[in-house]
C-alpha atoms as a PDB file:
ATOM      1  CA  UNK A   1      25.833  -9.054 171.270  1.00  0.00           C
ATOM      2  CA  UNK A   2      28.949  -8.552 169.243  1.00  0.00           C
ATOM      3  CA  UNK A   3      28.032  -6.515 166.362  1.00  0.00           C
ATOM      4  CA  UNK A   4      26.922  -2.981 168.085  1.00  0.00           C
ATOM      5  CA  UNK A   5      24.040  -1.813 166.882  1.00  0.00           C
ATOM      6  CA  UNK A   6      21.439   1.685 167.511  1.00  0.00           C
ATOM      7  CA  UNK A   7      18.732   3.879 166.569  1.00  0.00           C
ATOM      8  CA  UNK A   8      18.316   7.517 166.509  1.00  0.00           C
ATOM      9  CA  UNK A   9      15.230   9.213 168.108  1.00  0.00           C
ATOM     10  CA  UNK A  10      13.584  11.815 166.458  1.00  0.00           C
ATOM     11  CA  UNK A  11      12.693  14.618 168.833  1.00  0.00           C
ATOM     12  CA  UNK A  12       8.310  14.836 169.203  1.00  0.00           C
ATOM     13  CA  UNK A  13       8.628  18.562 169.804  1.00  0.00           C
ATOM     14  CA  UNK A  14      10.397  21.051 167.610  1.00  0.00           C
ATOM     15  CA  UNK A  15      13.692  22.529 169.937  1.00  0.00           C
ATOM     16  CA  UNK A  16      14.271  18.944 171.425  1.00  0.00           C
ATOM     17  CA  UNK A  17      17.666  17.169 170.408  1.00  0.00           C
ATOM     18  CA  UNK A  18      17.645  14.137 168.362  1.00  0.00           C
ATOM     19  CA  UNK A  19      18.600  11.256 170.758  1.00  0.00           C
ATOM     20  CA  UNK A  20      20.981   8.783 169.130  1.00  0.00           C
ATOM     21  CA  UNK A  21      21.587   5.448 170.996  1.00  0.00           C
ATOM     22  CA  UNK A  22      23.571   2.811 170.522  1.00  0.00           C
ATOM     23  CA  UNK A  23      23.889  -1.227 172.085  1.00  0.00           C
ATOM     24  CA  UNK A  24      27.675  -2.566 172.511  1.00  0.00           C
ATOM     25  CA  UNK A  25      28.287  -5.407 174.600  1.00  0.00           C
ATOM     26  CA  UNK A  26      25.469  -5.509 176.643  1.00  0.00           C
ATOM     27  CA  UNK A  27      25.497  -1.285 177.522  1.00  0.00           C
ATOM     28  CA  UNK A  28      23.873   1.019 176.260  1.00  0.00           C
ATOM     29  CA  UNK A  29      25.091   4.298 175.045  1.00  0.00           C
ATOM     30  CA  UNK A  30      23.373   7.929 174.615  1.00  0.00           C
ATOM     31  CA  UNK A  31      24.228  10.830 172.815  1.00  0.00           C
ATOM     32  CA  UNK A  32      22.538  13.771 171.741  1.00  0.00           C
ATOM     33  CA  UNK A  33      22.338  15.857 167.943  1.00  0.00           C
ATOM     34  CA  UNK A  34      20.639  19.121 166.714  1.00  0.00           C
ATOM     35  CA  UNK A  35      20.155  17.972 163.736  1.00  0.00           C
ATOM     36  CA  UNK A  36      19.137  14.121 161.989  1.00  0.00           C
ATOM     37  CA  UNK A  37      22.277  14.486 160.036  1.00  0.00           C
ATOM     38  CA  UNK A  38      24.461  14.786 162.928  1.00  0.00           C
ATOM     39  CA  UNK A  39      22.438  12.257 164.846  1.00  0.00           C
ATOM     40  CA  UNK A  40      23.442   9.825 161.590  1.00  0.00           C
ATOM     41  CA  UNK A  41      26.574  10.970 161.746  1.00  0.00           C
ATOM     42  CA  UNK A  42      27.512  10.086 165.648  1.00  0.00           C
ATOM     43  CA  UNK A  43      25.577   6.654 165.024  1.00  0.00           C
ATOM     44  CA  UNK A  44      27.953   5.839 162.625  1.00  0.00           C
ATOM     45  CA  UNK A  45      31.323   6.958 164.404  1.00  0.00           C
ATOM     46  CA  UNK A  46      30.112   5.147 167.048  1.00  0.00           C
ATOM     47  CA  UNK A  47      29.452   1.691 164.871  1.00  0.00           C
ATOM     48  CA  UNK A  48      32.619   1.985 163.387  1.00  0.00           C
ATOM     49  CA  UNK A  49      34.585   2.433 166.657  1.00  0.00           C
ATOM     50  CA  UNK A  50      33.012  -0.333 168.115  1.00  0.00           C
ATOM     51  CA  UNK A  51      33.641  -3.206 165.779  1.00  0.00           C
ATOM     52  CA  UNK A  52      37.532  -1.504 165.338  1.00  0.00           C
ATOM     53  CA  UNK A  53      37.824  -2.371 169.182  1.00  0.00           C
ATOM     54  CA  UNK A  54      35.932  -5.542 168.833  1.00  0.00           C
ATOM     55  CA  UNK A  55      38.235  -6.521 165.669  1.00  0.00           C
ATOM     56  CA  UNK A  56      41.165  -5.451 167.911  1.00  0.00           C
ATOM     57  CA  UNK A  57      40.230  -7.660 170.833  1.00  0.00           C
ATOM     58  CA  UNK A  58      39.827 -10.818 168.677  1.00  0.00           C
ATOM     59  CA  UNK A  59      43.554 -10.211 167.164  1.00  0.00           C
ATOM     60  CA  UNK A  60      41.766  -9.262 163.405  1.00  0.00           C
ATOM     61  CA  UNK A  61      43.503  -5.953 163.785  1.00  0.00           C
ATOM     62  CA  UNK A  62      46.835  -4.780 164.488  1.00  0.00           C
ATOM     63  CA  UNK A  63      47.102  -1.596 167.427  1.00  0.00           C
ATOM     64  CA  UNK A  64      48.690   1.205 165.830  1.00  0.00           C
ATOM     65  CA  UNK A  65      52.374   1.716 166.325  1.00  0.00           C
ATOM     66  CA  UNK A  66      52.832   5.333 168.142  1.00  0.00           C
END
């Protein structure tokens, strides 16, 4: 799979966390929010980290110089 991809969960009780998971590479990944916007939020960062490394990896980006 080499674009990552997810789905957030929305809680079937009120007081549950939203559950916000994510596919990358053949893992999966799991985080929890209290709220949908920080759910959308975390999906997101996630995405965008994720095709950064994979960009990175296939020589499309340049590492930062430290």
């Amino acid at each position: 799979m080499n674009d990552a991809t997810g789905a957030i969960y929305v809680p079937p009780k009120s007081g549950l966390p939203f559950l916000v998971v994510t596919f990358e590479g053949g893992g999966i990944r799991t985080q929890t929010a209290t709220s949908r916007s920080e759910a959308r939020a975390l999906l997101a960062k996630q995405t965008r980290s994720v095709r950064s490394a994979e960009k990175l990896a296939d020589g499309e980006l340049k590492p930062a110089k430290q």
